[in-house]
C-alpha atoms as a PDB file:
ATOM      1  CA  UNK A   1       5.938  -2.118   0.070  1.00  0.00           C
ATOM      2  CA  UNK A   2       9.537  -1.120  -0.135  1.00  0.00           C
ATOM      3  CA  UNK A   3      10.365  -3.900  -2.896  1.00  0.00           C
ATOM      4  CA  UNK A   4       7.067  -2.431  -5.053  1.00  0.00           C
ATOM      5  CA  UNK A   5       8.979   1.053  -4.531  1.00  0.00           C
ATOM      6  CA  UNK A   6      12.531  -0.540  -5.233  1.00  0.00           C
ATOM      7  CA  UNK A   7      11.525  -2.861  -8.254  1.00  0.00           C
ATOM      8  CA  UNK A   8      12.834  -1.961 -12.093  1.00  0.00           C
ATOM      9  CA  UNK A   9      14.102   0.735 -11.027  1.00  0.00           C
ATOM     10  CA  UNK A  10      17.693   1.936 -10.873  1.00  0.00           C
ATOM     11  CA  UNK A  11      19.633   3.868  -8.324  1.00  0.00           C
ATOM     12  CA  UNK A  12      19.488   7.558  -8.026  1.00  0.00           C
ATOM     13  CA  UNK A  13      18.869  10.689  -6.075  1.00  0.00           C
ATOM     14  CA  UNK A  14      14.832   9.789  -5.226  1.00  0.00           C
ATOM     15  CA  UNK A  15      16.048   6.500  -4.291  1.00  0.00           C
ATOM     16  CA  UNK A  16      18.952   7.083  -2.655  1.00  0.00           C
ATOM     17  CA  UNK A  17      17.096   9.201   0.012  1.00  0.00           C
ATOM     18  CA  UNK A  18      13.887   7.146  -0.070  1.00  0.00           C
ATOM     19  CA  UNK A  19      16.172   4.121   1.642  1.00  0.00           C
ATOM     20  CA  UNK A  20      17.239   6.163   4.607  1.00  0.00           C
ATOM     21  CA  UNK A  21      13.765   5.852   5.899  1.00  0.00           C
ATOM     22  CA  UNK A  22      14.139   2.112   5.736  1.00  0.00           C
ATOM     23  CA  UNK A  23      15.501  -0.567   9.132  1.00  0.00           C
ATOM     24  CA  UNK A  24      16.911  -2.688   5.851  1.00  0.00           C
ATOM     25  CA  UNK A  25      19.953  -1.877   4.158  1.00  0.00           C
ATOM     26  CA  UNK A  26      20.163  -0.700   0.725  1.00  0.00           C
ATOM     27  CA  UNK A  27      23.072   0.512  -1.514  1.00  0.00           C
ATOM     28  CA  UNK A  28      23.632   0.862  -5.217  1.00  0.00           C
ATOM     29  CA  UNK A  29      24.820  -2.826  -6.775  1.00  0.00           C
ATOM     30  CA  UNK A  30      28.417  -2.881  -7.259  1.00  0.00           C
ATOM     31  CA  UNK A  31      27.769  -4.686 -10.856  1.00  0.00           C
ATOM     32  CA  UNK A  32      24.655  -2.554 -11.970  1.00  0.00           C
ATOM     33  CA  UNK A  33      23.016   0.502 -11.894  1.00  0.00           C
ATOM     34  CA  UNK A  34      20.219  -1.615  -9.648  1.00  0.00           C
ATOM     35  CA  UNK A  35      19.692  -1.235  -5.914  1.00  0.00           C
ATOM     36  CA  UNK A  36      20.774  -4.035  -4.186  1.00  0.00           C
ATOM     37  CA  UNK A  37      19.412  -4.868  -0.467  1.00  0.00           C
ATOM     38  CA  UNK A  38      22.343  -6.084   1.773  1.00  0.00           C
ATOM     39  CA  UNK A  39      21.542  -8.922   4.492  1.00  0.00           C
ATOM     40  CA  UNK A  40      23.944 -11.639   5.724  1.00  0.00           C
ATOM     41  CA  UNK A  41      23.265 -13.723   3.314  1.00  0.00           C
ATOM     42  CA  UNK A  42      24.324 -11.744   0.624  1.00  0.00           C
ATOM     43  CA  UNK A  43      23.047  -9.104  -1.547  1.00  0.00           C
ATOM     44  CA  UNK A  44      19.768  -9.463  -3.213  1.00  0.00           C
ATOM     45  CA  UNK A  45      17.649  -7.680  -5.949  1.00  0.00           C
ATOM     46  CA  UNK A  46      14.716  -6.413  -5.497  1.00  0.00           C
ATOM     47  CA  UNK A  47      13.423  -8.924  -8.044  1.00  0.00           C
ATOM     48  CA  UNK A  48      15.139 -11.389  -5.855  1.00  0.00           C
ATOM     49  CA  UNK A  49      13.360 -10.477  -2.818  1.00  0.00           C
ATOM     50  CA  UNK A  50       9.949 -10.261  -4.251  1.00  0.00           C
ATOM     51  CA  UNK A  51      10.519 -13.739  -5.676  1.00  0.00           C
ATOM     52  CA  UNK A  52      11.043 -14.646  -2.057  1.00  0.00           C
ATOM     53  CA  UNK A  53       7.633 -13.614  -1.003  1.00  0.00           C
ATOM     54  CA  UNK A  54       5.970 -14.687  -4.141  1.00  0.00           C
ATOM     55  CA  UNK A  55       7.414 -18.403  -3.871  1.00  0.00           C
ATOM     56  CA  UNK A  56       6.309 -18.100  -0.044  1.00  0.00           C
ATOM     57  CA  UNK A  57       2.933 -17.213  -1.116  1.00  0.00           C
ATOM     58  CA  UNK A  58       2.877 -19.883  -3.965  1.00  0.00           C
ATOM     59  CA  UNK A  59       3.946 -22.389  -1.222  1.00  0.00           C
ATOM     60  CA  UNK A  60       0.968 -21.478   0.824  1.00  0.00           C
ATOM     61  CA  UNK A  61      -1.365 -21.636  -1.997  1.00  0.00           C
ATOM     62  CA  UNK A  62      -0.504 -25.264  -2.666  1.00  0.00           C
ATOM     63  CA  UNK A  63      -0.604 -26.260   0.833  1.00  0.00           C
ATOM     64  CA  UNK A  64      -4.124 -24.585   0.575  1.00  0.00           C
ATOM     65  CA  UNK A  65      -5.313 -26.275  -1.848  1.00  0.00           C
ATOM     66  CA  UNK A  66      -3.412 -30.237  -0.706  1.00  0.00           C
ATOM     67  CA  UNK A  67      -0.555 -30.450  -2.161  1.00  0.00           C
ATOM     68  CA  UNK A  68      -1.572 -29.660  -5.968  1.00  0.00           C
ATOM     69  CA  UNK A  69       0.817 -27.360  -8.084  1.00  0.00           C
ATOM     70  CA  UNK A  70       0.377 -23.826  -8.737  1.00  0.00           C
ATOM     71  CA  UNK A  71       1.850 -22.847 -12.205  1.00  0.00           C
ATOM     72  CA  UNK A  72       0.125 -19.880 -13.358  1.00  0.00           C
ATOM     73  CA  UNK A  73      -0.136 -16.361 -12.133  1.00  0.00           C
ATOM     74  CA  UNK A  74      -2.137 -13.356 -12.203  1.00  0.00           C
ATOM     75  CA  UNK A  75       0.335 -10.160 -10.375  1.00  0.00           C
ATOM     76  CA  UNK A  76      -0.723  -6.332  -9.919  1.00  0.00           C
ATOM     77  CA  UNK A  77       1.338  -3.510 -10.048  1.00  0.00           C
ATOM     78  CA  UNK A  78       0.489   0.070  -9.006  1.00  0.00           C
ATOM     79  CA  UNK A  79      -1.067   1.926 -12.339  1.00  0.00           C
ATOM     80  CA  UNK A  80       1.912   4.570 -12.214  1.00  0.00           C
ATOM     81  CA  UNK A  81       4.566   1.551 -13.501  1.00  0.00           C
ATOM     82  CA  UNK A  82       6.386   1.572 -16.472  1.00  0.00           C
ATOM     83  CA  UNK A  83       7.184  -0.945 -18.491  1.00  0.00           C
ATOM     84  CA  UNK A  84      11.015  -1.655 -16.888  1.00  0.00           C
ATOM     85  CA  UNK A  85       8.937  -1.902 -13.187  1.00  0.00           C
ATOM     86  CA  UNK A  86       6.170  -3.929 -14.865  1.00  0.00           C
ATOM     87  CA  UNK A  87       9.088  -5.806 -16.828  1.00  0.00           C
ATOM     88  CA  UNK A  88      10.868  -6.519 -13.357  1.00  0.00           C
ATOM     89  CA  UNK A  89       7.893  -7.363 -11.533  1.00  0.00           C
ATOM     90  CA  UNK A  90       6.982 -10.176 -14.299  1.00  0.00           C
ATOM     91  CA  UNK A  91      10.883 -11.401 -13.614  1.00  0.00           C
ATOM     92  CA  UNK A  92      10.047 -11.863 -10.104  1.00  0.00           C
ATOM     93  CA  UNK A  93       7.693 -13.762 -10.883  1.00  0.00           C
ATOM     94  CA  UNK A  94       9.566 -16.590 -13.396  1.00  0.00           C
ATOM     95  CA  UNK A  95      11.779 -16.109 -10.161  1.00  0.00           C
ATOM     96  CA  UNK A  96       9.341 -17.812  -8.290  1.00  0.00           C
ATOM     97  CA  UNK A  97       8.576 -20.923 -10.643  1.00  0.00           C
ATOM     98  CA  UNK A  98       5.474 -19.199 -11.701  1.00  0.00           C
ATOM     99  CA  UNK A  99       4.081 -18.835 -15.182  1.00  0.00           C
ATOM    100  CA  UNK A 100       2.935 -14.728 -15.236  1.00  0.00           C
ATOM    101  CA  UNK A 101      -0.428 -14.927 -17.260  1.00  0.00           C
ATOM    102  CA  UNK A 102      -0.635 -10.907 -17.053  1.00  0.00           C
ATOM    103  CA  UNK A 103       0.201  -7.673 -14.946  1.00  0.00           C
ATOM    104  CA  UNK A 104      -2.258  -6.048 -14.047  1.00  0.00           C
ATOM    105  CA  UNK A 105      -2.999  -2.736 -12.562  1.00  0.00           C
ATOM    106  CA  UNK A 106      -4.325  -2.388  -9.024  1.00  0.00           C
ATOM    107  CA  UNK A 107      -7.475  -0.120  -9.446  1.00  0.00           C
ATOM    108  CA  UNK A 108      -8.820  -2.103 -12.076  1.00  0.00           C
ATOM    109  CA  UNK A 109      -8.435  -5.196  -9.822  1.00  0.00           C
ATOM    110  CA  UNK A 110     -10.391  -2.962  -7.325  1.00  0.00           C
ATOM    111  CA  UNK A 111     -12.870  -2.612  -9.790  1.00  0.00           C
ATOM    112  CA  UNK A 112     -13.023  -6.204 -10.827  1.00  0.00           C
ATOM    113  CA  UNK A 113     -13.920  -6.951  -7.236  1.00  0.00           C
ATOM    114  CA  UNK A 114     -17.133  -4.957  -7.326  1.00  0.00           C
ATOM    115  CA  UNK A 115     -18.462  -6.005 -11.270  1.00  0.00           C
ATOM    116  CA  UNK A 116     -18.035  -2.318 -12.179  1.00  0.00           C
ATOM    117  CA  UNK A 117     -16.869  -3.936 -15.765  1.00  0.00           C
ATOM    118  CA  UNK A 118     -20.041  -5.969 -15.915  1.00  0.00           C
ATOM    119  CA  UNK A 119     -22.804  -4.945 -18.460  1.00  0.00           C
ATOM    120  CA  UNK A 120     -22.924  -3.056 -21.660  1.00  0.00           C
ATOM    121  CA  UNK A 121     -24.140   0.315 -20.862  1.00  0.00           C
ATOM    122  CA  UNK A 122     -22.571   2.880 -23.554  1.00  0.00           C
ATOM    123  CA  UNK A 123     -22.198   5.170 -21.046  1.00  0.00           C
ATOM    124  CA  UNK A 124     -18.918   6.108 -19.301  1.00  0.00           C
ATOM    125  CA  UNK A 125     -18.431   5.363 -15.668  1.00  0.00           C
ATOM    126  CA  UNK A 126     -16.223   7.264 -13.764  1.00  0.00           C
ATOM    127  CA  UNK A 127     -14.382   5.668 -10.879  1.00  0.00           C
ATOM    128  CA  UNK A 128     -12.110   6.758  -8.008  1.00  0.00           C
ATOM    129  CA  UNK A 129     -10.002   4.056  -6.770  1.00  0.00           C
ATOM    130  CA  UNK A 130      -8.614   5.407  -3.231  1.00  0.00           C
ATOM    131  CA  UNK A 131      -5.659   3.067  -2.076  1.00  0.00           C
ATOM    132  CA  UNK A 132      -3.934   4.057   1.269  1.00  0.00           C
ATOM    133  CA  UNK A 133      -1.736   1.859   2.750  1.00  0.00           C
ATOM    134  CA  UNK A 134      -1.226   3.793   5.713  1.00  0.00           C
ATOM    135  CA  UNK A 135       2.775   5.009   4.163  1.00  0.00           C
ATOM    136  CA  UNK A 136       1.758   5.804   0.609  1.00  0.00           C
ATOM    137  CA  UNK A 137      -1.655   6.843  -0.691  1.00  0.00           C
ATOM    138  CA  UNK A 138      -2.479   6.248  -4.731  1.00  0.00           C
ATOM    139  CA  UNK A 139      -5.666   7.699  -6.197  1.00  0.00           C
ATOM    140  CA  UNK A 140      -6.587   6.982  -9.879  1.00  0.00           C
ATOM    141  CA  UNK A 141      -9.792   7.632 -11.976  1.00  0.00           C
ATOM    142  CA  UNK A 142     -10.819   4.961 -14.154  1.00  0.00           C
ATOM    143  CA  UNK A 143     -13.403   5.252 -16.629  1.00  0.00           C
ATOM    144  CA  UNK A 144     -15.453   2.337 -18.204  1.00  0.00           C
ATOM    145  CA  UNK A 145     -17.014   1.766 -21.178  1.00  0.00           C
ATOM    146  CA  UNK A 146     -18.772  -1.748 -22.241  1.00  0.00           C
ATOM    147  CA  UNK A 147     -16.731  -3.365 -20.069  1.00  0.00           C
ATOM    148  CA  UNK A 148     -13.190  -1.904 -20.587  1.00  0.00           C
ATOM    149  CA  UNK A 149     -11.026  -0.047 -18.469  1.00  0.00           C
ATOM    150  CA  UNK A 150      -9.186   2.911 -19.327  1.00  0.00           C
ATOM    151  CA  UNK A 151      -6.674   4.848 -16.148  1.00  0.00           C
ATOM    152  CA  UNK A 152      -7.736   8.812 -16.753  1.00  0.00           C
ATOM    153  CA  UNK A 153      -5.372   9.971 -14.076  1.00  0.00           C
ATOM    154  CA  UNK A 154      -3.411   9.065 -10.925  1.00  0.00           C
ATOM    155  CA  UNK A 155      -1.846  10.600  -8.039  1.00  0.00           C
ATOM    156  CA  UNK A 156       0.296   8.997  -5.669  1.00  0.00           C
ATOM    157  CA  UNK A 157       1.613  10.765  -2.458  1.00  0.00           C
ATOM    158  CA  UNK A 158       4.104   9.485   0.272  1.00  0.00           C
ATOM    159  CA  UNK A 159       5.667  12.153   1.684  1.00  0.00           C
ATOM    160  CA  UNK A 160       3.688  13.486   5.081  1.00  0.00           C
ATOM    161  CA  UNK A 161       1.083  10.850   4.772  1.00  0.00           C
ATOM    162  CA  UNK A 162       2.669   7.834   6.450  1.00  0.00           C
ATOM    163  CA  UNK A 163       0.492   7.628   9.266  1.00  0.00           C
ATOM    164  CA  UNK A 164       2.647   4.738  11.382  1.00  0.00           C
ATOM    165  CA  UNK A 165       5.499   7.067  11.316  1.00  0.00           C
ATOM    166  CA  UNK A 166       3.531   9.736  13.134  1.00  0.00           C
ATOM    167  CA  UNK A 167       2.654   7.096  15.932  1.00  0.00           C
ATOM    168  CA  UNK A 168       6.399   6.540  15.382  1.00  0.00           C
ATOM    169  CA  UNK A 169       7.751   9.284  16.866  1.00  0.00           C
ATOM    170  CA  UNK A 170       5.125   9.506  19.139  1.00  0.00           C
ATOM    171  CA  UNK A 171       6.624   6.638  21.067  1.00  0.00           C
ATOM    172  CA  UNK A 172      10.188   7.495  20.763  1.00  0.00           C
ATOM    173  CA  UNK A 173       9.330  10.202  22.596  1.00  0.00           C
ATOM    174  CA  UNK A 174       7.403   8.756  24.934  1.00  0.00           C
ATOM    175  CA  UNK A 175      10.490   6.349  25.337  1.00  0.00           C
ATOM    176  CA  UNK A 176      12.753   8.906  25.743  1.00  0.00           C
ATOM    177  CA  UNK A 177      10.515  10.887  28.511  1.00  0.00           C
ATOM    178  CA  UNK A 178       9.243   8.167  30.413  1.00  0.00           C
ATOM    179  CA  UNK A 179      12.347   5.422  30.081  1.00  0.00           C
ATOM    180  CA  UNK A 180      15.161   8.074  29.405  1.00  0.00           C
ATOM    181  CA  UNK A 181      16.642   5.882  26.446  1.00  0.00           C
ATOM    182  CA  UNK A 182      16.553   7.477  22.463  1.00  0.00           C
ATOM    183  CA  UNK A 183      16.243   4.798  20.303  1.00  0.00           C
ATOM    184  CA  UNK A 184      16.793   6.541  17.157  1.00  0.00           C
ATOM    185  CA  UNK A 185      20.330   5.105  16.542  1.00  0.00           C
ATOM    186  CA  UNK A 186      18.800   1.570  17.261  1.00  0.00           C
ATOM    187  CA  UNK A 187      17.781   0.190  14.187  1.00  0.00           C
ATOM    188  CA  UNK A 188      15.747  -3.472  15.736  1.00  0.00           C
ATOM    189  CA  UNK A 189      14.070  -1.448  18.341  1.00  0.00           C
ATOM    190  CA  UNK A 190      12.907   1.059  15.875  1.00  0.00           C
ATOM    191  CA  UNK A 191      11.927  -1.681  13.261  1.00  0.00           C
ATOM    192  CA  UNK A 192      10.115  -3.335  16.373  1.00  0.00           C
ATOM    193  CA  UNK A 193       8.526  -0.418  17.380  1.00  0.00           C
ATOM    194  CA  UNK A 194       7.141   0.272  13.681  1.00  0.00           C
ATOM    195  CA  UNK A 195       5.713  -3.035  13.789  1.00  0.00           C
ATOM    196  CA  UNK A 196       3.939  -2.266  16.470  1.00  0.00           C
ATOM    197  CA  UNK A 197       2.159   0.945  15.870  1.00  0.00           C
ATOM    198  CA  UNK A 198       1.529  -0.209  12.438  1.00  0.00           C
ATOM    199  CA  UNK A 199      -0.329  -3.170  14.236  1.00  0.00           C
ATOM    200  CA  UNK A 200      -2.535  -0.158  16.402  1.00  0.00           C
ATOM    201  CA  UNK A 201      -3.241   1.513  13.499  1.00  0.00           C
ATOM    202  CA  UNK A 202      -4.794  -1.362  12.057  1.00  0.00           C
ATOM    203  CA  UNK A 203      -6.694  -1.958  15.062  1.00  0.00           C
ATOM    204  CA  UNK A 204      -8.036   1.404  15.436  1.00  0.00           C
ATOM    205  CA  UNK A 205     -10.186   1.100  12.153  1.00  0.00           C
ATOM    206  CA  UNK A 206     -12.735  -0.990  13.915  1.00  0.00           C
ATOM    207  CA  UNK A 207     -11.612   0.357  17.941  1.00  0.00           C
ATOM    208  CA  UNK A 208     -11.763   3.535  19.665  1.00  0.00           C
ATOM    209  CA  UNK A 209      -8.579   2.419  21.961  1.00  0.00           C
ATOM    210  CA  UNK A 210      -5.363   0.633  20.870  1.00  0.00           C
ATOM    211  CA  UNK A 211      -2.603  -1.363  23.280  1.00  0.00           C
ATOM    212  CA  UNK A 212       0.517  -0.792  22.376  1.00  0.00           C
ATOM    213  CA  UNK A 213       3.101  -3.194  23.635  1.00  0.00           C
ATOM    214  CA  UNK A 214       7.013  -3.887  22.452  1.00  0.00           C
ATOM    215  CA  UNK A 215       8.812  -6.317  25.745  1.00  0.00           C
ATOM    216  CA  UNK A 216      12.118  -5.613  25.850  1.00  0.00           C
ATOM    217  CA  UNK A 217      12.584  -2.809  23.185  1.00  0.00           C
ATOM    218  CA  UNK A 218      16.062  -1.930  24.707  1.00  0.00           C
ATOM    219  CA  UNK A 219      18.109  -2.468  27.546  1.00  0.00           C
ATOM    220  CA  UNK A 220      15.427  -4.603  29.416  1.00  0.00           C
ATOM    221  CA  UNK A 221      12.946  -2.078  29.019  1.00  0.00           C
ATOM    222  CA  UNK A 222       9.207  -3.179  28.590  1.00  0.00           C
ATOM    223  CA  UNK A 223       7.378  -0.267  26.330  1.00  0.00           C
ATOM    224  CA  UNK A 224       3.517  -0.032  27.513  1.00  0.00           C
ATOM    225  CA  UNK A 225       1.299   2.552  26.111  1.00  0.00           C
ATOM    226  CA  UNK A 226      -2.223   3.498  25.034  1.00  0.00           C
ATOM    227  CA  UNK A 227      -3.444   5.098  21.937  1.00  0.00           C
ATOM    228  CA  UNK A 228      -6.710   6.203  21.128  1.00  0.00           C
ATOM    229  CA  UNK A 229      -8.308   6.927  17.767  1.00  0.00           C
ATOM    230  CA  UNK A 230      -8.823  10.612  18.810  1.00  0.00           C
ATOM    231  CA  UNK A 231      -5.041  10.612  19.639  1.00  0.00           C
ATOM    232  CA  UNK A 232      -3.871   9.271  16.561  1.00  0.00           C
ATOM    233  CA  UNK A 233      -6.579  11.366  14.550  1.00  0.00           C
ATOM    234  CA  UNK A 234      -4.558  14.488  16.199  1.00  0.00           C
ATOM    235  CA  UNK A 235      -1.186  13.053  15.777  1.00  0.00           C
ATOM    236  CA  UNK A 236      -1.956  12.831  11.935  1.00  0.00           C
ATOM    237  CA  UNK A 237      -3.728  16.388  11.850  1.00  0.00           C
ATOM    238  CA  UNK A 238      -1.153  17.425   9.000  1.00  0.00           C
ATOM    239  CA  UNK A 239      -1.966  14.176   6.892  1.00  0.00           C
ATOM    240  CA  UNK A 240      -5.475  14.909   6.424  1.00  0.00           C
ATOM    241  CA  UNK A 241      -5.420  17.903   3.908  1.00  0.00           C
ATOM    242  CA  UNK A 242      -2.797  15.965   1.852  1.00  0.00           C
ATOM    243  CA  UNK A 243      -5.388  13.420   1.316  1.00  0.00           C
ATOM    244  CA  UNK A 244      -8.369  16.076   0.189  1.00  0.00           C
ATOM    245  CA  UNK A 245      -5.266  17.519  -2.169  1.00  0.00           C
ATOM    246  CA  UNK A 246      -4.889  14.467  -4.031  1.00  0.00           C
ATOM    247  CA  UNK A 247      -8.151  14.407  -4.721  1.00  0.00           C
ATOM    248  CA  UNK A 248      -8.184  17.510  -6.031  1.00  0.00           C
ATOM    249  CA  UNK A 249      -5.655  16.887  -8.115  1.00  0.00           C
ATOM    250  CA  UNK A 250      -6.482  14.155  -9.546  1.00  0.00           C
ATOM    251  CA  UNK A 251      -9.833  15.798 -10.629  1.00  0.00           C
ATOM    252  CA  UNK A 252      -7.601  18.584 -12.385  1.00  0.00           C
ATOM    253  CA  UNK A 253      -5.767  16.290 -13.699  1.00  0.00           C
ATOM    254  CA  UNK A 254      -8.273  13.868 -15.334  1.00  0.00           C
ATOM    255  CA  UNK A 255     -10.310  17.154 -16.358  1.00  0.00           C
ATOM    256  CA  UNK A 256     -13.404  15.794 -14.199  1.00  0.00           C
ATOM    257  CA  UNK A 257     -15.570  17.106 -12.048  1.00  0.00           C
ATOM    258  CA  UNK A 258     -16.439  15.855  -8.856  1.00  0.00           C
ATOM    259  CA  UNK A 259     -20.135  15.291  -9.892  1.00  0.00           C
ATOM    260  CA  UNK A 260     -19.185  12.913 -12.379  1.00  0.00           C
ATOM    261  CA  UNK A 261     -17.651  10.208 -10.309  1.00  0.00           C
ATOM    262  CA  UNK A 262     -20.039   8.060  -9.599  1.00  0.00           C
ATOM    263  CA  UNK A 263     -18.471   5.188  -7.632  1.00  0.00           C
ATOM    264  CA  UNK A 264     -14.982   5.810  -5.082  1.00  0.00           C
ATOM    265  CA  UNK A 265     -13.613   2.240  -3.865  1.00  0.00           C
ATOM    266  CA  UNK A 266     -11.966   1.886  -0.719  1.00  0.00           C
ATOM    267  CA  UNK A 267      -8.890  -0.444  -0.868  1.00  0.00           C
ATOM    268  CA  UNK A 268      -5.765  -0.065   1.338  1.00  0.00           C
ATOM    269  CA  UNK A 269      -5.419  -0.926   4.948  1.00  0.00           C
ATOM    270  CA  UNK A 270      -5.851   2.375   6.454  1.00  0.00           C
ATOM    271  CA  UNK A 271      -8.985   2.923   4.489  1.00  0.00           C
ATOM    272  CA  UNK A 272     -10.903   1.878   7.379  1.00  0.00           C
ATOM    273  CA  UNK A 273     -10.133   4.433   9.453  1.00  0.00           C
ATOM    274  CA  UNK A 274     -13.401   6.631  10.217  1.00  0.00           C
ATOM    275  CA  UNK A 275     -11.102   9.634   9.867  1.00  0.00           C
ATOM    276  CA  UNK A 276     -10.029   8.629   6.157  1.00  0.00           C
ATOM    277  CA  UNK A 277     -13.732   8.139   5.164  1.00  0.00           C
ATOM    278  CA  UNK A 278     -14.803  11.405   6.644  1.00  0.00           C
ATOM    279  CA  UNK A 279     -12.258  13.682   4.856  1.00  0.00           C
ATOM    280  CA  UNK A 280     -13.590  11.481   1.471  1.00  0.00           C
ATOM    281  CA  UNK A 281     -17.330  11.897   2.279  1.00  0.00           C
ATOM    282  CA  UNK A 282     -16.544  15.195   3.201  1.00  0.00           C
ATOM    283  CA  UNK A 283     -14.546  16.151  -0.197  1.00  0.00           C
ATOM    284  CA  UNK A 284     -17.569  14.808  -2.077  1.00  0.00           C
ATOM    285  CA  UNK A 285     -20.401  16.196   0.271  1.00  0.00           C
ATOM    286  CA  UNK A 286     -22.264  18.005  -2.639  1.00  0.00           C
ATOM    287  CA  UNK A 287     -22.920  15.262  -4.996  1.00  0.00           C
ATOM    288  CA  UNK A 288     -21.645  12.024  -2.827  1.00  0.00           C
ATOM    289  CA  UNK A 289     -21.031   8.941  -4.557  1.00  0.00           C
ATOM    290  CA  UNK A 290     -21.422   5.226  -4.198  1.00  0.00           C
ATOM    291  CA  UNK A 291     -18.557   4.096  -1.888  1.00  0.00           C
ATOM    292  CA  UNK A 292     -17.718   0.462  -2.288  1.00  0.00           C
ATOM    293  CA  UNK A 293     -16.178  -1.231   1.098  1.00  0.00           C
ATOM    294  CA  UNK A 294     -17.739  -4.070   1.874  1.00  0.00           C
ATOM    295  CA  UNK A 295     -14.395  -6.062   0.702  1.00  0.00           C
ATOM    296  CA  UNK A 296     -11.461  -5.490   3.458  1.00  0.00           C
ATOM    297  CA  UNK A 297      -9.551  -2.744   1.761  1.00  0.00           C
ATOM    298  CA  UNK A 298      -6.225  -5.110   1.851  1.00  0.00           C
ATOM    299  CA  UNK A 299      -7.894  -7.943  -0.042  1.00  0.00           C
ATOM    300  CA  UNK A 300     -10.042  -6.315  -2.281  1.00  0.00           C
ATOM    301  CA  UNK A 301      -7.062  -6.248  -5.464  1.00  0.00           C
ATOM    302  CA  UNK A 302      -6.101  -9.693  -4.853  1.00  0.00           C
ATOM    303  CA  UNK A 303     -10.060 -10.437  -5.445  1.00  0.00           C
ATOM    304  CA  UNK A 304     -10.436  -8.752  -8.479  1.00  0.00           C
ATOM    305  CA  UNK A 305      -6.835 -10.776  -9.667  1.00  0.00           C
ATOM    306  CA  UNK A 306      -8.636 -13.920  -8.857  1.00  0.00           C
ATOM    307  CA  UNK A 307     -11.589 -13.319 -11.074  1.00  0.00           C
ATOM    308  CA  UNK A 308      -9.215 -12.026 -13.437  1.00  0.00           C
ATOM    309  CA  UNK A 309      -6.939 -15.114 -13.381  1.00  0.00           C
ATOM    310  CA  UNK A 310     -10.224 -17.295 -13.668  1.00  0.00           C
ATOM    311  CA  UNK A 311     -11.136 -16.005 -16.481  1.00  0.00           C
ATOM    312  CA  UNK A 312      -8.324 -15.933 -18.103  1.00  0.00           C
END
């Protein structure tokens, strides 16, 4: 996620302080205008580094499938891109020996995934796509008409809404109480730790109790703890509004009202979460619509890029 906020774009104020949140290293390229992410093997793009993953994930796809090549490509980019970050992300792509067929934007994917384009009715649709990734939430309205897909309006929030850095700090405290060590200055025991509560997030969307465990997060210290849904649902108590603000934003924005959205998908991984589909059901609790789900919210815009891809 911190390439897709990185890509085709250049260095300045936003991104400057958007980096400091990061355990990687970033700095503005000494030849370009560009972010550049510094590891020891040298300094890399952010086009370079999505290549990375996208050969990996071509690589994986061919092993899938024995051994045959994979030359073509569908990839999705977040709605809000312009055409430099759509630009970039197509680079990345060539980057990775693969032939881009189109970019694509992620809620129409979404929508893809359910047949909302399918049939012929002359009638608009209205649809919310609600992506939350658990760091970054984007809501967009689509409407559709005969089949095509036109973006109305979309939000996209990431400050106070990343819930894995409320469990976050949650532990470094409990670190600090409990083991007497801060390990705010330590950047692979925080990037550890991350991992880890990002991992018991994901399992409290179908769990009431989460183990969280990190051996040897610093100085020989083991770091044991428990979290429960209830606990992280407090934790997060400030995130919740944020969420019902987008959406009300996005309805003033788009000039809709809530009556008129007749489908919401659910795609992200912290969609899930009971507490995220309450404050959703909740928002919409006069005139609820269809809620599409049944698709793990992670997968469900790589499915609509597959049907996508097979068509074309």
């Amino acid at each position: 996620s911190g390439m897709k906020r990185l890509i085709g774009r250049d260095w300045d104020d936003s991104v400057s302080q958007m980096v400091q949140q990061w355990s990687f290293k970033v700095a503005k390229s000494a030849s370009s205008s560009k972010p550049c992410i510094k590891v020891e093997a040298g300094d890399f793009s952010p086009e370079d580094v999505t290549g990375f993953v996208l050969k990996y994930l071509r690589d994986n796809a061919e092993k899938h499938i024995g051994g045959r090549t994979v030359t073509n490509a569908v990839l999705t980019v977040p709605s809000y891109f312009n055409d430099q970050q759509r630009h970039a992300t197509k680079d990345a792509g060539s980057l990775a020996g693969l032939n881009v067929l189109r970019v694509i934007n992620e809620p129409t994917c979404a929508a893809i995934a359910y047949g909302l384009d399918r049939g012929h009715s002359s009638e608009e649709k209205h649809v919310i796509v609600f992506d939350y990734d658990g760091s970054t939430l984007d809501v967009t309205l689509l409407a559709i008409e005969d089949g095509i897909f036109e973006v109305k309006a979309s939000e996209t929030v990431s400050e106070r809404i990343d819930l894995d850095e409320a469990l976050l700090n949650h532990c470094i405290q409990q670190v600090r109480r409990v083991h007497e060590h801060d390990v705010t200055g330590n950047v692979r025991a925080v990037s550890r730790l991350r991992l880890a509560c990002c991992s018991a997030r994901k399992t409290l969307s179908h769990a009431s109790t989460a183990y969280l465990n990190v051996d040897n997060l610093v100085a020989g210290v083991d770091f044991n703890t428990t979290i429960t849904r209830a606990s992280l649902e407090l934790l997060c108590r400030g995130v919740w509004p944020l969420l019902t603000n987008a959406l009300d934003k996005l309805l003033v924005a788009s000039k809709i009202s809530k009556s008129a959205v007749k489908d919401v998908i659910l795609a992200g991984s912290s969609t899930p979460l009971p507490k995220v589909r309450r404050v959703i059901l909740d928002f919409f609790s006069q005139c609820p619509p269809a809620f599409h789900d049944s698709i793990p919210g992670d997968e469900v815009v790589a499915h609509g890029a597959a049907l996508q891809a097979c068509i074309l």
